[in-house]
Protein backbone atom coordinates (compact mmCIF):
# COMPACT_ATOMS: atom_id res chain seq x y z
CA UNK A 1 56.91 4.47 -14.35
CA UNK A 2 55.78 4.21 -10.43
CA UNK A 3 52.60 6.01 -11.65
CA UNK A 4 51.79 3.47 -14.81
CA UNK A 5 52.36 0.28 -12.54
CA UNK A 6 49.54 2.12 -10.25
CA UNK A 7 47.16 2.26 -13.21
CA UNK A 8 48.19 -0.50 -13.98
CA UNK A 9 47.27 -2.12 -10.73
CA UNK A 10 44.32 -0.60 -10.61
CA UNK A 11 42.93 -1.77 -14.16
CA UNK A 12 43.84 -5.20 -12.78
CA UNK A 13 41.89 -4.87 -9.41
CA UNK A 14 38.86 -3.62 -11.35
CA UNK A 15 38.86 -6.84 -13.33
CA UNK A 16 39.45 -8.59 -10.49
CA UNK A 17 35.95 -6.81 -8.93
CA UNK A 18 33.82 -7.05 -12.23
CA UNK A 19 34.65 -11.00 -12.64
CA UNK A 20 33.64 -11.70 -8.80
CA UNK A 21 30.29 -9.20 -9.92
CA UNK A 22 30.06 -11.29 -12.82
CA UNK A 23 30.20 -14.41 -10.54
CA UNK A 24 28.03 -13.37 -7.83
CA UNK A 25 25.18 -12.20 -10.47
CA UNK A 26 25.19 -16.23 -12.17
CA UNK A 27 25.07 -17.71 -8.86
CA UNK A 28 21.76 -14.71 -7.90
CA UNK A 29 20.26 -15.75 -11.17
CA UNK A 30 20.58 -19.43 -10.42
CA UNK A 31 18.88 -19.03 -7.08
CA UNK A 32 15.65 -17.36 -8.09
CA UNK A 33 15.03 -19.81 -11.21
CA UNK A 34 15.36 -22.27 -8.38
CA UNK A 35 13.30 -20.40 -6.27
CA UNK A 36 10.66 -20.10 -9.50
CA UNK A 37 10.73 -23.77 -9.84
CA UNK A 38 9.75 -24.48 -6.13
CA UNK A 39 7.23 -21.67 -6.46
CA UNK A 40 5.84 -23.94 -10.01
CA UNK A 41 5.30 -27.41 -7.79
CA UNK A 42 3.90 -25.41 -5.13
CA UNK A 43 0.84 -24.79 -7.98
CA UNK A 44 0.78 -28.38 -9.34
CA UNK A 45 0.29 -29.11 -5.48
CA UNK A 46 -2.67 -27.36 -5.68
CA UNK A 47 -4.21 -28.63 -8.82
CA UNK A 48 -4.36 -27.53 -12.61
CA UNK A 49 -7.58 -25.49 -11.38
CA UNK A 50 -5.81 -23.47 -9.15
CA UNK A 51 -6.26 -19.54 -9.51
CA UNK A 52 -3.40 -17.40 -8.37
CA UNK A 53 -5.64 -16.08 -5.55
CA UNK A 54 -5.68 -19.73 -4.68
CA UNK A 55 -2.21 -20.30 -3.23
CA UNK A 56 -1.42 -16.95 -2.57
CA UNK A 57 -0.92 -16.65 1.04
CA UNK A 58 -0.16 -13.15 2.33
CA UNK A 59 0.37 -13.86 6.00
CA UNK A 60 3.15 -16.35 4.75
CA UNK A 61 4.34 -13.62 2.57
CA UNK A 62 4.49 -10.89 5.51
CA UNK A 63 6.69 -13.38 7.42
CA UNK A 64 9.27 -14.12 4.66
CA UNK A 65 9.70 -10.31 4.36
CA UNK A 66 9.82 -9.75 8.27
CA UNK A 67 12.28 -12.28 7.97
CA UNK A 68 14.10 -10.68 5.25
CA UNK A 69 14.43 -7.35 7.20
CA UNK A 70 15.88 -8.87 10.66
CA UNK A 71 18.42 -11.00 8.43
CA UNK A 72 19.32 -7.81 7.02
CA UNK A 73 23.12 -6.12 7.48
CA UNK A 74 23.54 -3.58 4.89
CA UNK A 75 24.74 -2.15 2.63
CA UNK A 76 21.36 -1.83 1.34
CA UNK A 77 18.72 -0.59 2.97
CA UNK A 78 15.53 -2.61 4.33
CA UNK A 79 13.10 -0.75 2.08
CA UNK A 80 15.68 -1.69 -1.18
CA UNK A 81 15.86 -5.01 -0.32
CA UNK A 82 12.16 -5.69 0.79
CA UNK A 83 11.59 -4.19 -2.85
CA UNK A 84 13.76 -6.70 -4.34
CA UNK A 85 12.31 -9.54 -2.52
CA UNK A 86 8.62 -8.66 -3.38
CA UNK A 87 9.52 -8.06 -7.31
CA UNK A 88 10.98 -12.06 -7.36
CA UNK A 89 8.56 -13.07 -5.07
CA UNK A 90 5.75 -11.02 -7.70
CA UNK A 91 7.75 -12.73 -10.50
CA UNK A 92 7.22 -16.61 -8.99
CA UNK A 93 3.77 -16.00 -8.42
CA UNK A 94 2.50 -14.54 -11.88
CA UNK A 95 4.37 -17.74 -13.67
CA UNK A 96 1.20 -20.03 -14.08
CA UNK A 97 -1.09 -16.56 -13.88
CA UNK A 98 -0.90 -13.15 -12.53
CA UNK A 99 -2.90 -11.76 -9.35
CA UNK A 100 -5.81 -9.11 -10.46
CA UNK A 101 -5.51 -6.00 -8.14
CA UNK A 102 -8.17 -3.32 -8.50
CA UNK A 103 -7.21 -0.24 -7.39
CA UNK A 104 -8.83 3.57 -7.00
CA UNK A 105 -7.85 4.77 -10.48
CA UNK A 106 -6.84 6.12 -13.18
CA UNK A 107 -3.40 4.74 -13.17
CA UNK A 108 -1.01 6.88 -12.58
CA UNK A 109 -2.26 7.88 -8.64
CA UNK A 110 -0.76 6.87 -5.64
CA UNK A 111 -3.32 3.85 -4.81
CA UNK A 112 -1.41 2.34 -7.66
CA UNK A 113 1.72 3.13 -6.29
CA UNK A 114 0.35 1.40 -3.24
CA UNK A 115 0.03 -1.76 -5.43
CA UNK A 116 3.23 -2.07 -7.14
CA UNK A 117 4.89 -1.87 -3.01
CA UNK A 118 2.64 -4.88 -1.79
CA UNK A 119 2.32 -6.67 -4.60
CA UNK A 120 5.24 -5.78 -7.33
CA UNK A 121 4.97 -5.43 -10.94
CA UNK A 122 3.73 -8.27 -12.14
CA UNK A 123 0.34 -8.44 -10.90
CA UNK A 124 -2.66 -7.09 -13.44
CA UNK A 125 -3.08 -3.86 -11.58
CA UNK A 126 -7.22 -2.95 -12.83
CA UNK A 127 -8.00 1.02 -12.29
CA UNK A 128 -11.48 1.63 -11.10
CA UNK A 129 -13.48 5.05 -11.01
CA UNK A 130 -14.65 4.95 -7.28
CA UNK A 131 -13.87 2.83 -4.11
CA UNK A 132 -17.60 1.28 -4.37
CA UNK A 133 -16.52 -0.50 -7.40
CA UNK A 134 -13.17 -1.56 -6.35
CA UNK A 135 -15.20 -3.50 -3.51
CA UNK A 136 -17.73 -4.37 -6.53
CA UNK A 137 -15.42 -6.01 -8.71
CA UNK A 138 -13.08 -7.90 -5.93
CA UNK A 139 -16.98 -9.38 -4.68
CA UNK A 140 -17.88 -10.51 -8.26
CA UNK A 141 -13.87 -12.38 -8.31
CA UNK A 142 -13.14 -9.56 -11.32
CA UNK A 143 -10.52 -8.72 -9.01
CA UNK A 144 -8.64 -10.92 -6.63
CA UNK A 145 -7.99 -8.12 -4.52
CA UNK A 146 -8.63 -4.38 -3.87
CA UNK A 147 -6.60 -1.46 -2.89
CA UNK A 148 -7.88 2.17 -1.54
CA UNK A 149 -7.32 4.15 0.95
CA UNK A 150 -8.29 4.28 4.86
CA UNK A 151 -6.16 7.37 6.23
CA UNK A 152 -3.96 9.84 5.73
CA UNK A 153 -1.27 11.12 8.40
CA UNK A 154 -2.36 15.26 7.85
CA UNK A 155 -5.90 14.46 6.07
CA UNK A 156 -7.56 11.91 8.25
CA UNK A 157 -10.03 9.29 7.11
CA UNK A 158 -11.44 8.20 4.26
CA UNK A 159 -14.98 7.88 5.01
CA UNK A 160 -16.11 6.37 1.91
CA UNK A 161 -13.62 3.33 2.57
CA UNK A 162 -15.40 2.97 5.88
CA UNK A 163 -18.35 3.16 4.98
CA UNK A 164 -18.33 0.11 2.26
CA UNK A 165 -17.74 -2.17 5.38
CA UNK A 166 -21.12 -1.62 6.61
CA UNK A 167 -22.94 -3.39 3.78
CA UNK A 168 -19.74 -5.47 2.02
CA UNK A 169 -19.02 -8.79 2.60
CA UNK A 170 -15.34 -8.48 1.99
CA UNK A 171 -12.17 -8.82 4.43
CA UNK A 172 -8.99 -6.69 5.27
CA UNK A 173 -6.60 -8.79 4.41
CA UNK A 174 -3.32 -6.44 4.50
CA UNK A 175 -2.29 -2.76 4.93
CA UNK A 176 0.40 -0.84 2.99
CA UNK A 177 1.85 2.58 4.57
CA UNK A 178 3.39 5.16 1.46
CA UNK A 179 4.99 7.80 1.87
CA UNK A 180 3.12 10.37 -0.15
CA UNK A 181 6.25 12.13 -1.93
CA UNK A 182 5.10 14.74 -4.34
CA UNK A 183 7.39 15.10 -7.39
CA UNK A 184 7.42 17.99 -10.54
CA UNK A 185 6.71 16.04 -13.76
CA UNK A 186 6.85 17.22 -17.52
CA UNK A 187 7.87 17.63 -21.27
CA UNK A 188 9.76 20.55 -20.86
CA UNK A 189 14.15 21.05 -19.92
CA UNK A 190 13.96 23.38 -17.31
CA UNK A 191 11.63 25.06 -14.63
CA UNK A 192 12.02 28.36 -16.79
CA UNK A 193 9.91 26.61 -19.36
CA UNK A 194 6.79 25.74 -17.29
CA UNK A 195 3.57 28.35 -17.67
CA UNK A 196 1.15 26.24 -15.31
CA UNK A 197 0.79 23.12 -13.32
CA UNK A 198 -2.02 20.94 -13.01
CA UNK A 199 -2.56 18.56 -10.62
CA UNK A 200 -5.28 17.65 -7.96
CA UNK A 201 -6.21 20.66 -5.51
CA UNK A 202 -4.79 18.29 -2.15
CA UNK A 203 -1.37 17.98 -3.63
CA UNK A 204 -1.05 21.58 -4.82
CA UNK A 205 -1.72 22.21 -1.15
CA UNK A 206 0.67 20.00 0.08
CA UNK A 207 3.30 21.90 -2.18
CA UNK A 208 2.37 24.83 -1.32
CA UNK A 209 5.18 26.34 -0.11
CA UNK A 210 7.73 24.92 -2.35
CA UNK A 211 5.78 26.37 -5.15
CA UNK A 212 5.37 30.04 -3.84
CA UNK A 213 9.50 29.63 -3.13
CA UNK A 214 10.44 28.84 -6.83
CA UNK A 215 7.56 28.96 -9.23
CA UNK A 216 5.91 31.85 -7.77
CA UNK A 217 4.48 33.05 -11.15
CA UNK A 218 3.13 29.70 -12.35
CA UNK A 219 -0.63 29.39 -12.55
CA UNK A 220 -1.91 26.43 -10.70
CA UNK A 221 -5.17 24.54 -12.06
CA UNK A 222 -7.09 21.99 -9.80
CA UNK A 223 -7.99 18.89 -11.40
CA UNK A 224 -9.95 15.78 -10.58
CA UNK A 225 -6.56 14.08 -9.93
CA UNK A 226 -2.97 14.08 -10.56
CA UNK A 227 -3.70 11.77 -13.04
CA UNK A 228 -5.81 13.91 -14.98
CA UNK A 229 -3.04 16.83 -14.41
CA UNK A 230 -0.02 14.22 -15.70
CA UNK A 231 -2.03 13.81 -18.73
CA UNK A 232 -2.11 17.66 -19.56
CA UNK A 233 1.21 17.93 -18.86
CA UNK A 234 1.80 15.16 -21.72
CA UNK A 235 -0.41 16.82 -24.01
CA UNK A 236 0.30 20.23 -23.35
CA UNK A 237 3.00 22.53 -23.82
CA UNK A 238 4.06 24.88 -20.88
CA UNK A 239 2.90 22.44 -18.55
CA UNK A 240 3.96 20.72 -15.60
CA UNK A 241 2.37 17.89 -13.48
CA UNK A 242 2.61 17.18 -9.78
CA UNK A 243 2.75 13.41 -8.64
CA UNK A 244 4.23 9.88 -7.86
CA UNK A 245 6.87 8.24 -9.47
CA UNK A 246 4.30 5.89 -11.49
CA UNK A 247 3.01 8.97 -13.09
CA UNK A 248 5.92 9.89 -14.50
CA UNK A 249 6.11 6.14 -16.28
CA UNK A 250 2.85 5.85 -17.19
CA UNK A 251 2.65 8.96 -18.68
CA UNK A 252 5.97 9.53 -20.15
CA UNK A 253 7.59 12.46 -18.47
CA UNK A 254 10.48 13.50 -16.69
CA UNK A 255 10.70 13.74 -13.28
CA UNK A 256 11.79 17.97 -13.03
CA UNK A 257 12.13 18.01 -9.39
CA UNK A 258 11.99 15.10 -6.65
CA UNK A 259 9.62 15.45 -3.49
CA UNK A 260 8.59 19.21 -3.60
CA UNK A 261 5.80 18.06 -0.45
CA UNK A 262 6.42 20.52 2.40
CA UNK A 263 5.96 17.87 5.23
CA UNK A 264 8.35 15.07 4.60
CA UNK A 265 6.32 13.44 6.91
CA UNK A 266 2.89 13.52 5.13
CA UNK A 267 2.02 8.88 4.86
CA UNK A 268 -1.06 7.24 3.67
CA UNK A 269 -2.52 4.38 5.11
CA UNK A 270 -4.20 1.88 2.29
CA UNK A 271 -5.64 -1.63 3.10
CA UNK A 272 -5.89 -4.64 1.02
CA UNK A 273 -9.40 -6.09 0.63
CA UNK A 274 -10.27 -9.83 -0.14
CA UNK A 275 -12.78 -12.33 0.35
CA UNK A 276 -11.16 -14.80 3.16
CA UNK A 277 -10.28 -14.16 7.15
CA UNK A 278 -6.15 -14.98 6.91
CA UNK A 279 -4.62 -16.70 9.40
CA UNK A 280 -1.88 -15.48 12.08
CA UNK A 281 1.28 -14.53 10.56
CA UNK A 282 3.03 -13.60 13.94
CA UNK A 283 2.64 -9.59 13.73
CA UNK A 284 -0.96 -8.78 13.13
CA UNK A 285 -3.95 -6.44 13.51
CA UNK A 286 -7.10 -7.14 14.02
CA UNK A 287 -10.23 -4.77 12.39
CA UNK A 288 -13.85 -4.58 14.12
CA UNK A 289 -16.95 -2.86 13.39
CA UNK A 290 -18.88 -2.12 16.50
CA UNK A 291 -21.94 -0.65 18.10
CA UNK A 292 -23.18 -0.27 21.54
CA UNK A 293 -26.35 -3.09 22.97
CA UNK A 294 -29.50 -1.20 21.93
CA UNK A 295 -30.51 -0.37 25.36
CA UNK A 296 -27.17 1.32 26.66
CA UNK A 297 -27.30 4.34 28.16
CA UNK A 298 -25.85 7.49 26.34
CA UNK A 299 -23.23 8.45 28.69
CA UNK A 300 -20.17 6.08 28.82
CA UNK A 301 -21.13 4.11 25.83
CA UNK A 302 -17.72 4.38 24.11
CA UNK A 303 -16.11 3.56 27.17
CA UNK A 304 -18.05 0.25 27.66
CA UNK A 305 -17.02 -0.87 24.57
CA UNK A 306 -13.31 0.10 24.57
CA UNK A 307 -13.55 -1.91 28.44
CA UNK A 308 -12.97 -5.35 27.42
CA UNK A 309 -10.10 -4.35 25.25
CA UNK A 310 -8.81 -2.75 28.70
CA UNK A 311 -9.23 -5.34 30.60
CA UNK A 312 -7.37 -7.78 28.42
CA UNK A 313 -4.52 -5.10 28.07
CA UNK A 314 -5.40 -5.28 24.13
CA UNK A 315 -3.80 -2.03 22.20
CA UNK A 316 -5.81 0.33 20.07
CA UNK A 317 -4.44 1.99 17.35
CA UNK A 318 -7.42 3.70 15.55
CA UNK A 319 -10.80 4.40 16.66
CA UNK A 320 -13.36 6.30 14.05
CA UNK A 321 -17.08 6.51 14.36
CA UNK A 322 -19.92 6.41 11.38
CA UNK A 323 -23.27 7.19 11.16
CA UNK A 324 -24.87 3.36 11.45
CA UNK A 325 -27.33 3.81 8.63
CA UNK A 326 -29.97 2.22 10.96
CA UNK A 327 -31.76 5.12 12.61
CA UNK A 328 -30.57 8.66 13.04
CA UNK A 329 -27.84 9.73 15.62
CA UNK A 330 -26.73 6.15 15.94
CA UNK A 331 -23.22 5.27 15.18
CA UNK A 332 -21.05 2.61 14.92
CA UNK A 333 -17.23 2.33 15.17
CA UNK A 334 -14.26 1.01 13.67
CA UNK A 335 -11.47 -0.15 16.09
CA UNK A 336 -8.14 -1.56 15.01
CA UNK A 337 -6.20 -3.33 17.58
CA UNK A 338 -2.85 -5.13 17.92
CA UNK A 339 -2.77 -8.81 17.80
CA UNK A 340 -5.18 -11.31 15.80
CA UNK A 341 -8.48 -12.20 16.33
CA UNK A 342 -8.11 -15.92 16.97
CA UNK A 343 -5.19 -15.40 19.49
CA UNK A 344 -5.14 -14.81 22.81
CA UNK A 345 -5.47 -11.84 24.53
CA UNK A 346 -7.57 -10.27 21.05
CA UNK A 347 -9.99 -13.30 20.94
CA UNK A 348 -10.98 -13.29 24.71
CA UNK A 349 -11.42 -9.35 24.86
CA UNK A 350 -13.68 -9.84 21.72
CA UNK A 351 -15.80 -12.67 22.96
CA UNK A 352 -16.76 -10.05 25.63
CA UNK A 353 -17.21 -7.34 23.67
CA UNK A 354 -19.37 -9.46 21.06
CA UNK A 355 -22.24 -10.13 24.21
CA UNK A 356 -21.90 -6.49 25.48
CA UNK A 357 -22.73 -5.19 21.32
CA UNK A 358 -26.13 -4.94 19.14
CA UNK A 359 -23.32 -5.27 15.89
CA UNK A 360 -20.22 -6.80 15.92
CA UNK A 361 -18.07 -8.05 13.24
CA UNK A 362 -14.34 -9.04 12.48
CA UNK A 363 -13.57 -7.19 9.50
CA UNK A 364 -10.13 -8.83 8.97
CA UNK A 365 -7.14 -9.90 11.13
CA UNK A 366 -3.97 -9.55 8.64
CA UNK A 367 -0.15 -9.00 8.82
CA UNK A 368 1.13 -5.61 10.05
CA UNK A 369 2.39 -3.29 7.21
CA UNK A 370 6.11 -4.27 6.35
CA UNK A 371 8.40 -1.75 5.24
C-alpha cells in the first residue's frame, strides 16, 4: 500500500510539473507575439517602403544579446539561449520581409552554418559559387548582406576575402566565430556499412586521425566541398559524407557519428559584409586597410604604422599583409583593432596614422562576435 500512495504521489507531482510547463509555455508564447507586434510598429515607423535591410540594426542587435548573456543564470547555457534569442529575434524581423544573406555556397557548407548563428532561420540564405560574387551581389542590393570567410584558427587567412577589400566598396559590418565540428553523415545503419567517404580534402585532413582509428579500410575521395561529398553520400550507396550539421538537413542524412575533428579546438573566423559604416554598439572592432607614405624608408615601415596605435595604447588583434596591386613588392595591410573608429582612443590613433599613410581606409567598425 506504502508503495502505491508513492506512485501515487508521484503521478500527482508530475501533473503538478506539466500544468506549471503548460503555464509557463502560454505566458512565453504571449511574450514574443508581443514582442512581434512591437517589432511590426517599429516598420510602420519607418514607412511602407522600408526594406528589411532598412531597420535592421546589428549593433543594436549585438547589445540585446550581450545583454542577454550577462542576465544569464542557467540552467541553460549562453550559447542555447543566445540561439533562442536570435531565432525570435530572426522571426520579428522576417514578418513584413525576410533579410537576403549571400553566402560562399552550395548550401550545405559551413559559411551557411555561419548564417543561420548570426542571423537565424528565417532570413533568405542565397548560395554563391565564389567570394567575388558574394561581394557582387550584396553591391548590386541582390543581397542585403554577405557572409565568407576571413580566418581559420589551424589554416590561416583567406586571402581571397582580403583581397576583395582592395577594389570593393563594401563594409564589415559583423563577425561570427564557429566552431568547425566535423560530423559522419549518411544513408546507411552502421559504420560496417560504409565503403568510402567523400568530402572536401581540408576536412578529411582534419579527421584524419579519427578515421585511420575506426574506418581504417574506407577509401577517402577529395571533392570540391563537403557539399559536393553530402550529395554522393545521398545518391550513393556505401557512402558516407563528412560535414556540419546543416548538411545533414539539407541533404537528408543521418548524422553516424558527432565531431570526428581531431582538434576540438579547430574555429573559423567569418565576417559580415554590407554597404553602411554601423555605429558603436559598446564592444567593437575596428578594420583598416593600410600602406606606408610613398617615400618611407624600407626598414621600420611596419613599425611606423603600428606607432600611433602604440601610442594611443590601441590593441591589435590581427595584422596580415597583401600584395597592393599598385606596383610590385608593395604591400598593404589589414589591421583589426579593439574599439570603434569614431571613439576615442581608435579615432585619435587613426587620425595619425591617416597623415603618416599613402592608403588608408576604415573598412568597418562593428560589434564584437557574440557567442
Amino acid at each position: 500500500m506504502g508503495l502505491r500512495a508513492d506512485k501515487n504521489g508521484d503521478a500527482q507531482d508530475l501533473a503538478e510539473i506539466r500544468k506549471r510547463i503548460n503555464e509557463v509555455d502560454e505566458q512565453i508564447q504571449a511574450l514574443i507575439s508581443e514582442r512581434a507586434q512591437i517589432a511590426q510598429q517599429v516598420g510602420v515607423a519607418k514607412g511602407d517602403l522600408a526594406a528589411a535591410v532598412d531597420y535592421y540594426r546589428p549593433e543594436r542587435e549585438a547589445e540585446i544579446l550581450r545583454n542577454i548573456v550577462d542576465r544569464n543564470e542557467g540552467p541553460l547555457r549562453d550559447e542555447e539561449m543566445l540561439r533562442l534569442f536570435r531565432e525570435i529575434m530572426s522571426a520579428c524581423l522576417a514578418q513584413q520581409e525576410p533579410l537576403k544573406v549571400g553566402f560562399l555556397g552550395p548550401e550545405g557548407t559551413f559559411t551557411q552554418t555561419a548564417v543561420f548563428k548570426q542571423f537565424g532561420h528565417s532570413v533568405r540564405a542565397l548560395p554563391f559559387h565564389t567570394i567575388d560574387e558574394v561581394f557582387q551581389e550584396v553591391e548590386s542590393g541582390v543581397a542585403d548582406f554577405g557572409v565568407v570567410p576571413i580566418e581559420n584558427s589551424t589554416e590561416g587567412s583567406v586571402n581571397n576575402t582580403l583581397d576583395m577589400f582592395l577594389t570593393s566598396p563594401l563594409k564589415i559590418a559583423g563577425e561570427i566565430e564557429l566552431r568547425i565540428e566535423q560530423h559522419l553523415l549518411g544513408r546507411m545503419t552502421g559504420l560496417e556499412n560504409i565503403e568510402r567517404i567523400c568530402a572536401h580534402e581540408q576536412s578529411l585532413a582534419q579527421c584524419r586521425g579519427w578515421l585511420r582509428e575506426y574506418l581504417p579500410h574506407v577509401e577517402l575521395i577529395g571533392m570540391s566541398s563537403n557539399a559536393a561529398g553530402a550529395r554522393r553520400a545521398r545518391d550513393e550507396e556505401g557512402t558516407a559524407a563528412i560535414g556540419a550539421d546543416v548538411a545533414a538537413d539539407v541533404y537528408d542524412l543521418k548524422t553516424l557519428v558527432s565531431s570526428i575533428e581531431d582538434r576540438s579546438d579547430n574555429s573559423t573566423r567569418f565576417l559580415v559584409v554590407g554597404r553602411e559604416l554601423l555605429a558603436a554598439s559598446g564592444n567593437d572592432k575596428t578594420t583598416i586597410l593600410v600602406s606606408t607614405s610613398d617615400t618611407a624608408d624600407g626598414a621600420g615601415v611596419l613599425h611606423s604604422l603600428l606607432q600611433p596605435l602604440a601610442d594611443h595604447g590601441v590593441v591589435l588583434t590581427f595584422i596580415e599583409s597583401r600584395p597592393s596591386r599598385r606596383k610590385n613588392w608593395d604591400y598593404v595591410f589589414f589591421i583589426d583593432i579593439e574599439g570603434h573608429a569614431n571613439e576615442s582612443p581608435v579615432a585619435d590613433a587613426l587620425a595619425v596614422l591617416e597623415k603618416e599613410s599613402s592608403l588608408f581606409r576604415v573598412l568597418g567598425a562593428y560589434p564584437k562576435a557574440v557567442g
